[in-house]
C-alpha atoms as a PDB file:
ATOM      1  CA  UNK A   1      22.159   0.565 -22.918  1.00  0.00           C
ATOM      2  CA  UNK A   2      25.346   1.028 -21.354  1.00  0.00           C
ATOM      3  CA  UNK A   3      26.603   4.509 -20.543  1.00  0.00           C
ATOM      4  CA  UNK A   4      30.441   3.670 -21.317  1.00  0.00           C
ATOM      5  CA  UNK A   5      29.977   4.576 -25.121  1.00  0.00           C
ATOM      6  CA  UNK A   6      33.736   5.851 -26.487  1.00  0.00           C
ATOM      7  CA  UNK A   7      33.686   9.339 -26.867  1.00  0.00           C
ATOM      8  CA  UNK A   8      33.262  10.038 -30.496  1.00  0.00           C
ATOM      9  CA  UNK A   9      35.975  12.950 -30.485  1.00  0.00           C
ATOM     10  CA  UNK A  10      38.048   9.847 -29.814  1.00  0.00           C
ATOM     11  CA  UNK A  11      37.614   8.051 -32.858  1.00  0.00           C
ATOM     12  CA  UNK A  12      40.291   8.344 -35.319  1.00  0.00           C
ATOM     13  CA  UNK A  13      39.974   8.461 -39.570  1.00  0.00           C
ATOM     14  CA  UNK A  14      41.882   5.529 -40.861  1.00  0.00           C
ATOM     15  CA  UNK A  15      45.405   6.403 -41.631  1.00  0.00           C
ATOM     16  CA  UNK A  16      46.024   8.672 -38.763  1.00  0.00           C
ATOM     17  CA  UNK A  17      49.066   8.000 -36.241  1.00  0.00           C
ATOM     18  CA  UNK A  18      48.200   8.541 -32.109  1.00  0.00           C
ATOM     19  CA  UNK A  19      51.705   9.133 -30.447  1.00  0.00           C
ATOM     20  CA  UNK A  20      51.872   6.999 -27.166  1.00  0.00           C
ATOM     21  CA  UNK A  21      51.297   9.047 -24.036  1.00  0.00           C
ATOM     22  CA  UNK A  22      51.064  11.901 -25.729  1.00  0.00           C
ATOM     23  CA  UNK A  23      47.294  12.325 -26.217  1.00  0.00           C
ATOM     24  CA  UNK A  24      45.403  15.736 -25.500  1.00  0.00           C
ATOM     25  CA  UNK A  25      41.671  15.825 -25.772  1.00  0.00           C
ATOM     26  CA  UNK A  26      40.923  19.139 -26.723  1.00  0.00           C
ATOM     27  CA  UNK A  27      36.806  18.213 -26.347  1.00  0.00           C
ATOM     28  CA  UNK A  28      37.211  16.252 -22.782  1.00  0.00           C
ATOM     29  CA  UNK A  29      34.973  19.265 -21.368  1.00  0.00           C
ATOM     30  CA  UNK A  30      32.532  18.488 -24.368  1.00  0.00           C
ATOM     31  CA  UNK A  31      32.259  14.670 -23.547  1.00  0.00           C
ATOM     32  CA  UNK A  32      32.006  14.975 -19.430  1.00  0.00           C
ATOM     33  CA  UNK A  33      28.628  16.808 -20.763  1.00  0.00           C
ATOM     34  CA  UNK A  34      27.828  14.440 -23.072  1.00  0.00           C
ATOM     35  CA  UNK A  35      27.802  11.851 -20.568  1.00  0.00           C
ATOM     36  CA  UNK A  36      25.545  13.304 -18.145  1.00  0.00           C
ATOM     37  CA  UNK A  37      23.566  13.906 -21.038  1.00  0.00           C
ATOM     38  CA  UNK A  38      23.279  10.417 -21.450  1.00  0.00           C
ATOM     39  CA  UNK A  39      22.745   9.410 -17.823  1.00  0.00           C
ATOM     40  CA  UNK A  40      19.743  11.974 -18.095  1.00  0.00           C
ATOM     41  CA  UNK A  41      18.172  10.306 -21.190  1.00  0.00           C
ATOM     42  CA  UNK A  42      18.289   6.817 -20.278  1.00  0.00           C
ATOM     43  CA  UNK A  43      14.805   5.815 -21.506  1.00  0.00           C
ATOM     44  CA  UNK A  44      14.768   7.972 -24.688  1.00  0.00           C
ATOM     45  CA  UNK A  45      16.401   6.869 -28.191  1.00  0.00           C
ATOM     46  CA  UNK A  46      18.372  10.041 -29.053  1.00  0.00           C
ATOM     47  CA  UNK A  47      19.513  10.216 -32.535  1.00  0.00           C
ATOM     48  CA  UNK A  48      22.111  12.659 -34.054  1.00  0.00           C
ATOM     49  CA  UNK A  49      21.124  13.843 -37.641  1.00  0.00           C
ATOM     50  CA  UNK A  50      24.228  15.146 -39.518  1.00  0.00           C
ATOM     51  CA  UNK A  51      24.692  16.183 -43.361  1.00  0.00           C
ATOM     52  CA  UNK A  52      26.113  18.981 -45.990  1.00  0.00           C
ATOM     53  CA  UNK A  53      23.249  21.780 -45.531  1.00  0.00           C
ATOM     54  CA  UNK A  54      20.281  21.120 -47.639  1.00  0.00           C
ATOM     55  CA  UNK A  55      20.372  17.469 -48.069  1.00  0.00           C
ATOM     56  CA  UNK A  56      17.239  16.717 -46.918  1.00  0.00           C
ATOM     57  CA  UNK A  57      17.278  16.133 -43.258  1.00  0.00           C
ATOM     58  CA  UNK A  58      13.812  18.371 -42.325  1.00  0.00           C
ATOM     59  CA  UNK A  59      12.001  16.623 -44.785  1.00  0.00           C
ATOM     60  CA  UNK A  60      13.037  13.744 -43.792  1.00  0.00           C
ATOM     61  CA  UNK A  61      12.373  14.507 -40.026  1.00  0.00           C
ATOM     62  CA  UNK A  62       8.699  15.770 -41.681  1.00  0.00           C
ATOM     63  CA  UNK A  63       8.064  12.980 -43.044  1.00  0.00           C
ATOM     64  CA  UNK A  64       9.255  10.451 -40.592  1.00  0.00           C
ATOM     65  CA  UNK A  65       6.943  12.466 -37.968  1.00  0.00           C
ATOM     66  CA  UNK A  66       4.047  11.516 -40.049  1.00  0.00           C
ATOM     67  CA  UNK A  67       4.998   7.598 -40.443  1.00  0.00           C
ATOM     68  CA  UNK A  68       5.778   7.077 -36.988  1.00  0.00           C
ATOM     69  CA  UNK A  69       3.580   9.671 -34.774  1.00  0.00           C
ATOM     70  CA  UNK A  70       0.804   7.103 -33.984  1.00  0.00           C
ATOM     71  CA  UNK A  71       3.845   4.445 -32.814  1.00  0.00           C
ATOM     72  CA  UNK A  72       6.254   7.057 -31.084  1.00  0.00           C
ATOM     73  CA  UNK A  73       6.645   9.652 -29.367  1.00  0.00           C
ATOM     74  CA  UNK A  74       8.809  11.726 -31.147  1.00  0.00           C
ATOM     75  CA  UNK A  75      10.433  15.294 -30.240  1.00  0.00           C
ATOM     76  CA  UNK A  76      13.216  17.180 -32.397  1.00  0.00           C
ATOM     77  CA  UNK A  77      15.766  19.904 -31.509  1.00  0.00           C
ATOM     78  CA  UNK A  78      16.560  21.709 -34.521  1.00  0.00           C
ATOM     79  CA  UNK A  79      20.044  23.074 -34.975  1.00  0.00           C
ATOM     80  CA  UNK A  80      20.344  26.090 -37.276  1.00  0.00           C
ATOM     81  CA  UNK A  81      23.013  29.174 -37.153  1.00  0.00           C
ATOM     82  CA  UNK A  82      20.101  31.599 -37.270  1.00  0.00           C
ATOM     83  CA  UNK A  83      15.984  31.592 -37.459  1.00  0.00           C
ATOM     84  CA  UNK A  84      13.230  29.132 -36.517  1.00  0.00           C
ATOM     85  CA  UNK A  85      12.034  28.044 -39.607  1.00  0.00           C
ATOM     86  CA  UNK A  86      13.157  24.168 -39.391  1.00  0.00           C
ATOM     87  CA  UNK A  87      11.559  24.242 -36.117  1.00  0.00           C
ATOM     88  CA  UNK A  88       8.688  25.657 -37.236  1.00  0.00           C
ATOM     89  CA  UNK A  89       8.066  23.005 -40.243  1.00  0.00           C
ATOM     90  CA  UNK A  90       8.239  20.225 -37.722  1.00  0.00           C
ATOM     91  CA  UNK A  91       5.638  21.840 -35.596  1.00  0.00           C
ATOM     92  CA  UNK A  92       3.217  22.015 -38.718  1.00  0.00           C
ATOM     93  CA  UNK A  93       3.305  18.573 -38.905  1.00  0.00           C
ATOM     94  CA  UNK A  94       2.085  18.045 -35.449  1.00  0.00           C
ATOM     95  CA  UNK A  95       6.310  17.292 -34.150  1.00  0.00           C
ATOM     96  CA  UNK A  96       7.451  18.438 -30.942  1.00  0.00           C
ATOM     97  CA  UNK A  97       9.853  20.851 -31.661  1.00  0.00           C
ATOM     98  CA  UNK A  98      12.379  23.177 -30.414  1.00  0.00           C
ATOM     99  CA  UNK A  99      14.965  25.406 -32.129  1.00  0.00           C
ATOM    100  CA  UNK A 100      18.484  25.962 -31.419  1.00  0.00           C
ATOM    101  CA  UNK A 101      20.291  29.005 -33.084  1.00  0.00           C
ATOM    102  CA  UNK A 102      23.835  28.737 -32.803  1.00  0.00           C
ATOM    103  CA  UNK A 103      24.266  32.876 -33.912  1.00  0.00           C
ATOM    104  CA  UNK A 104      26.771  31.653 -36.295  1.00  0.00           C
ATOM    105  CA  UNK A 105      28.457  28.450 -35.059  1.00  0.00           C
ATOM    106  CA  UNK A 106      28.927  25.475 -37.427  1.00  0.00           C
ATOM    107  CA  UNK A 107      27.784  22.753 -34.948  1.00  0.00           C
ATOM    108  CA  UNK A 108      25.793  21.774 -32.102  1.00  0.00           C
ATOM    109  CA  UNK A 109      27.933  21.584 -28.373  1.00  0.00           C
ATOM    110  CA  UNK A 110      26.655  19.011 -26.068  1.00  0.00           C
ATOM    111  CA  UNK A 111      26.701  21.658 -23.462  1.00  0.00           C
ATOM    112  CA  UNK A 112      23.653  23.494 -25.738  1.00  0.00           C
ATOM    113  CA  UNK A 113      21.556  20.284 -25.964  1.00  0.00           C
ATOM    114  CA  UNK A 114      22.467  20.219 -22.267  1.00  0.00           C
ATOM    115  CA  UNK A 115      20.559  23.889 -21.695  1.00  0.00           C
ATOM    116  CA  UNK A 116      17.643  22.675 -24.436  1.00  0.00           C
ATOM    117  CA  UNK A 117      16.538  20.158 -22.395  1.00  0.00           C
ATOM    118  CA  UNK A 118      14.904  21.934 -19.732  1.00  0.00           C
ATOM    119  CA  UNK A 119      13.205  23.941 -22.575  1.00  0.00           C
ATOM    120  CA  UNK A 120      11.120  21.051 -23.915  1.00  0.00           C
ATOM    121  CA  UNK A 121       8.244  18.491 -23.225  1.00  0.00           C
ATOM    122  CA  UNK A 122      10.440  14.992 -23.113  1.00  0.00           C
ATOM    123  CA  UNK A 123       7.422  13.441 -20.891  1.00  0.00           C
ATOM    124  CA  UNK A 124       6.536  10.134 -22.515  1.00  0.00           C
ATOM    125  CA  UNK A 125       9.051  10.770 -25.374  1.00  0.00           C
ATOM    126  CA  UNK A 126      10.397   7.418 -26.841  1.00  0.00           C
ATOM    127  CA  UNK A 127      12.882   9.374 -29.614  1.00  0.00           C
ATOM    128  CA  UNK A 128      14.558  12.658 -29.647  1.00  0.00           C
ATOM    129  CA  UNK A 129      16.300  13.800 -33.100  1.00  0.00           C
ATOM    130  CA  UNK A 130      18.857  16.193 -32.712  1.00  0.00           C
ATOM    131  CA  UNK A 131      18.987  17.895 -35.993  1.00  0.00           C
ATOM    132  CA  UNK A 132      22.554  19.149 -36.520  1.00  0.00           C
ATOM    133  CA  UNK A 133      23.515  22.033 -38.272  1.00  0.00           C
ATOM    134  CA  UNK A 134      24.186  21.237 -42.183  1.00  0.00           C
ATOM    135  CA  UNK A 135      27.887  20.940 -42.272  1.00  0.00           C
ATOM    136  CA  UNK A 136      30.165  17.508 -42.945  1.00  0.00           C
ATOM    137  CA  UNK A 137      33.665  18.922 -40.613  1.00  0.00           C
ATOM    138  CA  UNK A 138      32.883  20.861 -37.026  1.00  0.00           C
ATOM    139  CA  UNK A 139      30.136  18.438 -35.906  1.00  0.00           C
ATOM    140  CA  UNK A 140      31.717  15.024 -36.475  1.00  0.00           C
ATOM    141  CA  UNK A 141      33.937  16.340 -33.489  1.00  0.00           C
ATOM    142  CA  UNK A 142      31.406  16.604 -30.732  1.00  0.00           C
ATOM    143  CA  UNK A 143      28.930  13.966 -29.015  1.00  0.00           C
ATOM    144  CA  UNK A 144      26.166  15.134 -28.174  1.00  0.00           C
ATOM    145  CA  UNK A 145      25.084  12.286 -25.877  1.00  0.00           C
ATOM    146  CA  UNK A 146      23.145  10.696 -28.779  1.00  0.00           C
ATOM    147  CA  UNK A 147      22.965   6.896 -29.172  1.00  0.00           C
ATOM    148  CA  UNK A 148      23.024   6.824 -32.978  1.00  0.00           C
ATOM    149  CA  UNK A 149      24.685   9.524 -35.299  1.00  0.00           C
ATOM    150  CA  UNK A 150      22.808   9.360 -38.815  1.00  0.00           C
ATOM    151  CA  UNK A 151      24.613  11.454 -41.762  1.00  0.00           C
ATOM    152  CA  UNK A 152      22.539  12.237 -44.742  1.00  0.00           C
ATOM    153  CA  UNK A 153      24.195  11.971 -48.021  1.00  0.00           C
ATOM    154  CA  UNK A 154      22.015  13.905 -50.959  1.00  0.00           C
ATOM    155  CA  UNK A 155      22.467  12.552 -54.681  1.00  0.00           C
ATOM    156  CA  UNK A 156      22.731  15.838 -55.455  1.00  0.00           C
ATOM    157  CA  UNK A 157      26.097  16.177 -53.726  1.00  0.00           C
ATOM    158  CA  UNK A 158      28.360  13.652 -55.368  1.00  0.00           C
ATOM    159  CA  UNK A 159      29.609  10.305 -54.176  1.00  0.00           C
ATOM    160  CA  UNK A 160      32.699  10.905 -53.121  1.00  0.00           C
ATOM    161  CA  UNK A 161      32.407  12.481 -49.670  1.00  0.00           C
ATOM    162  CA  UNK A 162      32.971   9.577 -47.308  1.00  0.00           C
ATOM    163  CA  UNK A 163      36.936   9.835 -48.701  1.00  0.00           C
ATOM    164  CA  UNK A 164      36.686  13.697 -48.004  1.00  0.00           C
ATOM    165  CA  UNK A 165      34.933  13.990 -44.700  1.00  0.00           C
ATOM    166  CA  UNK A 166      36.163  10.396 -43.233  1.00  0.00           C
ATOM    167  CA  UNK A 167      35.415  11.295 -39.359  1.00  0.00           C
ATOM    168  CA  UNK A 168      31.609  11.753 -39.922  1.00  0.00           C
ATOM    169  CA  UNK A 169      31.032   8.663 -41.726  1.00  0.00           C
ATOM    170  CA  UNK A 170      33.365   7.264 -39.072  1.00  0.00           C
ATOM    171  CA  UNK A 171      31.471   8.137 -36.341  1.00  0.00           C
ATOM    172  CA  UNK A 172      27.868   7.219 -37.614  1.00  0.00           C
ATOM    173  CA  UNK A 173      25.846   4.569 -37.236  1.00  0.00           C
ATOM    174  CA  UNK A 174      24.170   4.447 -40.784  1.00  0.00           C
ATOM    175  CA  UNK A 175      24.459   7.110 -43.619  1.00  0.00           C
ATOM    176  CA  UNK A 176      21.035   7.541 -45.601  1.00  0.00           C
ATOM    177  CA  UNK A 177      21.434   8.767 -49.391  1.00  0.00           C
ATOM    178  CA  UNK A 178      18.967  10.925 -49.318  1.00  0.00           C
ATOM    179  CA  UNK A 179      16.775  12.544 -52.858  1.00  0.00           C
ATOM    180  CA  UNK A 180      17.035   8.851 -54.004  1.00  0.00           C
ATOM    181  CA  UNK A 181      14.889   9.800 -56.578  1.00  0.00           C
ATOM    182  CA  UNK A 182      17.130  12.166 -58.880  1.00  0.00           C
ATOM    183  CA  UNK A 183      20.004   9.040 -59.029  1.00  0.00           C
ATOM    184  CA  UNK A 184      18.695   8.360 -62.646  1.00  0.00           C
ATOM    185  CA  UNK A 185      19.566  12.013 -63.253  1.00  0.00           C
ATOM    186  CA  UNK A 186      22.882  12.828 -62.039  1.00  0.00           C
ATOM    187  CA  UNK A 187      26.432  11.120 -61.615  1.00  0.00           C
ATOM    188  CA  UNK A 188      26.333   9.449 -58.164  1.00  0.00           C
ATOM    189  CA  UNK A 189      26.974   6.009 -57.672  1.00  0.00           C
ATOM    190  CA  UNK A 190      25.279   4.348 -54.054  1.00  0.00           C
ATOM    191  CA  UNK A 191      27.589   1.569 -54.994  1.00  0.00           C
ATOM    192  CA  UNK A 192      30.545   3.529 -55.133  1.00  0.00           C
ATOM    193  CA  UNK A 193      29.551   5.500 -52.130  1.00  0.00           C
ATOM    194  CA  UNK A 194      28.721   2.182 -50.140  1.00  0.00           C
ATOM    195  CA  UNK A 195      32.439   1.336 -50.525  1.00  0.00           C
ATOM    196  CA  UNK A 196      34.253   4.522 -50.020  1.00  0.00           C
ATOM    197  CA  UNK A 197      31.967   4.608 -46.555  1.00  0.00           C
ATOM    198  CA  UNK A 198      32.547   1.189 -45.716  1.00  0.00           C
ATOM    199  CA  UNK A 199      36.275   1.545 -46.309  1.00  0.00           C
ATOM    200  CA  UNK A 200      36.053   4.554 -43.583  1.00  0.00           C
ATOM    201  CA  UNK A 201      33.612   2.761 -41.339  1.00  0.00           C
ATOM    202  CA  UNK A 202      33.401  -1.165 -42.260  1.00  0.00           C
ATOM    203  CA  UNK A 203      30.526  -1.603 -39.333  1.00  0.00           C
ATOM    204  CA  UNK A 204      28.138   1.004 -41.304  1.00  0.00           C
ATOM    205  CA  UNK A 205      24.796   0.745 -42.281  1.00  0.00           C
ATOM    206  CA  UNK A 206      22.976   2.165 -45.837  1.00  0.00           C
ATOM    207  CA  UNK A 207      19.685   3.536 -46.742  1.00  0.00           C
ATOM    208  CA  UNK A 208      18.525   4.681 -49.981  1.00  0.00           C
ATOM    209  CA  UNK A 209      15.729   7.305 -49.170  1.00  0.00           C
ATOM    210  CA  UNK A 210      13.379   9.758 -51.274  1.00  0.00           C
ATOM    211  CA  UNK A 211      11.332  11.378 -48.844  1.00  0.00           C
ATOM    212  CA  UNK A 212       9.449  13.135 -51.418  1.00  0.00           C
ATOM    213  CA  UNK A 213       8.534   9.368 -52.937  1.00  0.00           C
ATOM    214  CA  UNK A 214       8.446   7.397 -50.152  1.00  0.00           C
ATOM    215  CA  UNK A 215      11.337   4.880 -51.453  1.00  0.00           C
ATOM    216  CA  UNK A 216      13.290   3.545 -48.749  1.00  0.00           C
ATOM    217  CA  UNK A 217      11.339   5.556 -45.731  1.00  0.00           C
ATOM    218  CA  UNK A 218       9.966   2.346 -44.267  1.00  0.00           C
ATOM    219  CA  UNK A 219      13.384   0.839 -44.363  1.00  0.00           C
ATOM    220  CA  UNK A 220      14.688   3.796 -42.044  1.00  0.00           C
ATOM    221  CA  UNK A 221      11.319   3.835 -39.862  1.00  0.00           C
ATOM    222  CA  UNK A 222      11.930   0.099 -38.943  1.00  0.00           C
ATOM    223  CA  UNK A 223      15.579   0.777 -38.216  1.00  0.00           C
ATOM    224  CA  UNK A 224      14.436   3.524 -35.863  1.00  0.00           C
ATOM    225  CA  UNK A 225      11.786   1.110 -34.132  1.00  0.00           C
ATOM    226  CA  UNK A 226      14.419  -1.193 -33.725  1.00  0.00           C
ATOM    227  CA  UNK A 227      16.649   1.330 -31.801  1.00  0.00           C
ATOM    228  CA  UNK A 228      13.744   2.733 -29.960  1.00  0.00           C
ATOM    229  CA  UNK A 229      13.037  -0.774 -28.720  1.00  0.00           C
ATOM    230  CA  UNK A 230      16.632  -1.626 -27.807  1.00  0.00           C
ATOM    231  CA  UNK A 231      17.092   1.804 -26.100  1.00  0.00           C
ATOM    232  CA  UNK A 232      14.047   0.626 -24.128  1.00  0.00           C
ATOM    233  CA  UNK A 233      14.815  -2.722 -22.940  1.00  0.00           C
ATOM    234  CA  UNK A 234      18.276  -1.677 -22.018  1.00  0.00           C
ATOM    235  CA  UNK A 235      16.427   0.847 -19.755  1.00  0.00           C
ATOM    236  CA  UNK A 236      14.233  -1.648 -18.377  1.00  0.00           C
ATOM    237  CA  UNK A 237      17.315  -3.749 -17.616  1.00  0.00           C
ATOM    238  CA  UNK A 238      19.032  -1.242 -15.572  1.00  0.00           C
ATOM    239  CA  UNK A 239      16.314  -0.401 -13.093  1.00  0.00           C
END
């Protein structure tokens, strides 16, 4: 995989205006460590997991240990302003997992994922998660070195949030609506959503998901495979 992705601090919402020569990137110091990041992970799939808080995105990582553990390797670090209790959920299901508390910040810096690193078992490790904190503004900003972003979108939330948070779905790979299974019971459209994203991000891919049910979780393990073995022969490629 090449290691000359943009910078996603880069990326601008549609409808914003760039004055020529007069660009200032406030996050250059945050993408310089994103890159080594990347030149330091150059055989492991490292996805970014974004979302509102409480969308889902444990139990999803949960649950996505338990499909995929006998295929991958997988290891998480868990972003959370304070404790370890995300952490400690992915342990009980047998997933490599470290925490990251923030003490209060809103996002995860590249230059903390950076530190984590040396702090956890990535021997053998095919695909890293980096579970952001829950929040839809501060960590749209800053790449992490990931290859993918991933932003959850809960039924429970309402379906317009791709209009009001534009740079996250801008900047991801595929949004999942997560808690597929309450859609018969409240007012959230995936079609509607699916074209208010698409409108941000035309190159974006959709999965419906219930974790809890199991709808749509194959879908999103086989896109994961599919990235895991991409990531890979890129790697192989290189050497």
């Amino acid at each position: 995989m090449s290691n000359t992705i943009s910078p996603k601090s880069n990326q601008m919402p549609v409808g914003s205006v760039q004055c020529e020569n007069t660009s200032l990137n406030l996050l250059k110091a945050n993408d310089f460590v994103a890159k080594a990041i990347r030149d330091r992970l150059t055989d492991i799939c490292v996805i970014n997991i974004c979302s509102s808080p409480g969308s889902g995105k444990t139990t999803l990582m949960q649950e996505t240990g338990k499909r995929l553990g006998q295929d991958l390797n997988i290891a998480v670090l868990v972003g959370d302003p304070e404790t370890e209790r995300d952490a400690i959920r992915m342990r009980e299901v047998g997933i490599n997992a470290l925490q990251i508390v923030t003490g209060g910040m809103c996002h995860i810096e590249a230059q903390m994922i950076l530190q984590a690193l040396d702090h956890i078992n990535l021997e053998n490790v095919d695909l890293l998660f980096i579970e952001n904190v829950g929040n839809l503004v501060c960590p749209a900003a800053f790449d992490l070195g990931e290859d993918y972003r991933v932003t959850l979108l809960a039924a429970t939330e309402g379906d317009d949030k791709p209009k009001k948070y534009p740079r996250m779905f801008l900047t991801s790979e595929l949004m999942v609506v997560s808690k597929a299974d309450l859609l018969p019971y409240v007012p959230f459209s995936v079609d509607a959503v699916t074209k208010d994203a698409r409108e941000v991000n035309p190159n974006l891919d959709v999965i419906s998901i219930s974790s809890l049910k199991g709808d749509g979780v194959d879908e999103w393990c086989n896109w994961l495979k599919e990235r895991v073995a991409a990531k890979k022969a890129a790697a192989s490629v290189s050497e």
